[in-house]
N, C-alpha and C. Protein backbone atom coordinates (compact mmCIF):
# COMPACT_ATOMS: atom_id res chain seq x y z
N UNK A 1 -48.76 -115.18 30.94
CA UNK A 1 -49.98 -115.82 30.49
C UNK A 1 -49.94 -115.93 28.97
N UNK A 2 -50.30 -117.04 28.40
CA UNK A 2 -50.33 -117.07 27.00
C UNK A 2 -51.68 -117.07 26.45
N UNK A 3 -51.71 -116.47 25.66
CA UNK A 3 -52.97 -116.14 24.66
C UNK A 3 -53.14 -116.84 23.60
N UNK A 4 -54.21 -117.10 23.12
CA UNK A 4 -54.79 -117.60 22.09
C UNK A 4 -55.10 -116.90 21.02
N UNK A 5 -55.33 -117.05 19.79
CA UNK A 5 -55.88 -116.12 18.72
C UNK A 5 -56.09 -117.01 17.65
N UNK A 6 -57.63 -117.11 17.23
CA UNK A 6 -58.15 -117.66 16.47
C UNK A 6 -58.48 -117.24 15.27
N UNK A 7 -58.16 -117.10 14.31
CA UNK A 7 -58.51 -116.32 13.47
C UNK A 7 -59.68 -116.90 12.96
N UNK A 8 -60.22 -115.71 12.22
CA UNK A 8 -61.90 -116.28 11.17
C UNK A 8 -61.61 -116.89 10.17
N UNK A 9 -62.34 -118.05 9.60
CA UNK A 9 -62.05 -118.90 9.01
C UNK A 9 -61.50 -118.13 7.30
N UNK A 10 -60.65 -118.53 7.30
CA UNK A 10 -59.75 -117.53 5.52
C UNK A 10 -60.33 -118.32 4.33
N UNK A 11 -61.67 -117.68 3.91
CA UNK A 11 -62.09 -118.37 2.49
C UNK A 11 -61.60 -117.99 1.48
N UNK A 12 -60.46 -116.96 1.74
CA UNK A 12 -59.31 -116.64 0.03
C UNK A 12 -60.18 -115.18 -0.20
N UNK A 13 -60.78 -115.51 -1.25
CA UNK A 13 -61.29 -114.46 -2.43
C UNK A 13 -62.85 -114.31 -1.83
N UNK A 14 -63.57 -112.85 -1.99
CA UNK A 14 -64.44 -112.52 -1.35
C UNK A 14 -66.12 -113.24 -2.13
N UNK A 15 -66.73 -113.25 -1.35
CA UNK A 15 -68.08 -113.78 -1.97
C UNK A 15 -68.78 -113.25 -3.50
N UNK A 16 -68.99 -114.14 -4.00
CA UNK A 16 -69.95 -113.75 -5.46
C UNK A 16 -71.28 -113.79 -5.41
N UNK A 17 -72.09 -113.04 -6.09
CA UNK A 17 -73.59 -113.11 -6.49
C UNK A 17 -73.67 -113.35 -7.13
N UNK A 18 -74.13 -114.81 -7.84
CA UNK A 18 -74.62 -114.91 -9.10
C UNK A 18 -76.24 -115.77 -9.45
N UNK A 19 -76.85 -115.50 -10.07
CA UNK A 19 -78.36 -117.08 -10.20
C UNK A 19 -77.79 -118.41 -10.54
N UNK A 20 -76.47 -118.32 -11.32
CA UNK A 20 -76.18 -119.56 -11.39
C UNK A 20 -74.88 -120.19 -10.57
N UNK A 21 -75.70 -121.61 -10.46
CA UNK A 21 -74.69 -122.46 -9.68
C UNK A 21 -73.67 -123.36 -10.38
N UNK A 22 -72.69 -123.58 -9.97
CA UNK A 22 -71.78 -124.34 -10.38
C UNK A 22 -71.16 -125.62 -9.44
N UNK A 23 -71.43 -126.97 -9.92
CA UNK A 23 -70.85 -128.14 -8.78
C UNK A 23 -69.48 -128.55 -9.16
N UNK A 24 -68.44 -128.61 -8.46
CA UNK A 24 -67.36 -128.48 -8.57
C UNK A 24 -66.68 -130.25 -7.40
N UNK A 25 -65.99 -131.06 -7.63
CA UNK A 25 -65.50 -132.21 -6.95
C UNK A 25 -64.37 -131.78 -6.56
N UNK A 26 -63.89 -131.37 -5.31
CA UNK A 26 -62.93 -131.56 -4.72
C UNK A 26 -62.13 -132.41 -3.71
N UNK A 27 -61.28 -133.17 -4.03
CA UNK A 27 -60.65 -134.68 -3.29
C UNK A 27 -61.61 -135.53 -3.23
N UNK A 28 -62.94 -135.62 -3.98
CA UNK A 28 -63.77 -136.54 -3.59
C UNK A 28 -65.31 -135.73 -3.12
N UNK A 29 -64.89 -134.37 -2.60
CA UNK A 29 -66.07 -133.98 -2.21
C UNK A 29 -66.85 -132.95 -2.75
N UNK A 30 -68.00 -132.93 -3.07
CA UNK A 30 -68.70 -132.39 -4.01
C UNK A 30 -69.23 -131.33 -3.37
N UNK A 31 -69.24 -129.85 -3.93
CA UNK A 31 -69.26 -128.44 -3.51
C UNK A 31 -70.12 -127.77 -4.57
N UNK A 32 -71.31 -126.71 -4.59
CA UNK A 32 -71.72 -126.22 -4.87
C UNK A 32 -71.62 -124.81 -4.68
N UNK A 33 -71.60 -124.03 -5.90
CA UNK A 33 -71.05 -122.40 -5.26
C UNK A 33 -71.58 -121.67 -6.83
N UNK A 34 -71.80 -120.63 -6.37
CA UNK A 34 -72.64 -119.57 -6.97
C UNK A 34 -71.44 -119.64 -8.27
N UNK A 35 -71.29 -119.60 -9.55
CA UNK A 35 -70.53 -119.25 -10.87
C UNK A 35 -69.46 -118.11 -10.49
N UNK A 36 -68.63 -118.21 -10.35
CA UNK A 36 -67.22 -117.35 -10.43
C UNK A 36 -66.49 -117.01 -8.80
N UNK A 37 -67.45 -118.35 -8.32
CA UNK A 37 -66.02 -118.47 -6.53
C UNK A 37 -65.05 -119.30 -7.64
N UNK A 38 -64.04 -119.20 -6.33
CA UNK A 38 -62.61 -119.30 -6.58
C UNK A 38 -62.87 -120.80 -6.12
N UNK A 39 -61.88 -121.17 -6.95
CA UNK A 39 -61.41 -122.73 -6.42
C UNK A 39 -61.41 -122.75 -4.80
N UNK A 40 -60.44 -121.62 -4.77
CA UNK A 40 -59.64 -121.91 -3.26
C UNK A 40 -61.15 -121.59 -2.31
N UNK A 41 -62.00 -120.93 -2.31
CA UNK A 41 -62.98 -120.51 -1.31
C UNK A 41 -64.08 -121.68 -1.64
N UNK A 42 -63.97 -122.29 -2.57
CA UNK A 42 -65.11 -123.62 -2.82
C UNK A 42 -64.20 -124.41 -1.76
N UNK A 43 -63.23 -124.80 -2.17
CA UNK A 43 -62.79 -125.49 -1.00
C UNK A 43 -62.39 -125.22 0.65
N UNK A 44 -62.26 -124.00 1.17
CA UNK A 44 -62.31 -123.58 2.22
C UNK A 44 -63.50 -123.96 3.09
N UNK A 45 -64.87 -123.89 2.04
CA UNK A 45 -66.26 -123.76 2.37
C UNK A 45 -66.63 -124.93 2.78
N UNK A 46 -66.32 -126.14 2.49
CA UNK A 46 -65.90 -127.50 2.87
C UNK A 46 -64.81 -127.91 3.71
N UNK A 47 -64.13 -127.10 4.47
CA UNK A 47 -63.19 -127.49 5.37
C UNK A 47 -61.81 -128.54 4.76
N UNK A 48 -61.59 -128.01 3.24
CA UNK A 48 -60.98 -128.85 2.67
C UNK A 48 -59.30 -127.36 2.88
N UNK A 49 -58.63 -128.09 3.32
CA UNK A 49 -56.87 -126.96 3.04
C UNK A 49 -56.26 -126.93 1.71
N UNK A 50 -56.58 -125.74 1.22
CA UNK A 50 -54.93 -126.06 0.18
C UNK A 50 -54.19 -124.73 0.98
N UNK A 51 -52.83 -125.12 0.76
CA UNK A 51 -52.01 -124.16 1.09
C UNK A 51 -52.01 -122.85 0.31
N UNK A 52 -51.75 -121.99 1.07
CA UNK A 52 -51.57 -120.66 -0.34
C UNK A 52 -50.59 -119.66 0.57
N UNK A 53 -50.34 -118.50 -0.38
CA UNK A 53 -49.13 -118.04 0.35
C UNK A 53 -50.03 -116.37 -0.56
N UNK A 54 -50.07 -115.52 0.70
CA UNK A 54 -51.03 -114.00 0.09
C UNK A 54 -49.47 -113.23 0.85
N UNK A 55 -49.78 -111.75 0.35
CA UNK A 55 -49.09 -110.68 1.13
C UNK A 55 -49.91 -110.24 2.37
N UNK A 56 -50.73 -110.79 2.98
CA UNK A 56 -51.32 -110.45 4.33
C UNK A 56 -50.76 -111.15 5.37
């Protein structure tokens, strides 16, 4: 029987708290995220891929 395994969606770098917002354009699509997310998790958050390569 073969199995499936889905993993949870990988937004990179862990969530920030901040009051301020920052709008950021990626490929065209415009993202809003609290001051000091990561590129890579602004774009995750939008279903946008960049590749990346972690030790996990």
């Amino acid at each position: 029987m073969v199995e499936h395994f889905y993993p949870e969606k990988d937004l990179g770098t862990p969530a920030v708290e901040s009051a301020t917002l920052v709008s950021l354009n990626i490929d065209g699509v415009e993202v809003t995220v609290p001051e000091g997310t990561s590129v890579m998790r602004a774009a995750a958050l939008v279903d946008i891929n960049i590749p990346k390569l972690c030790a996990t």
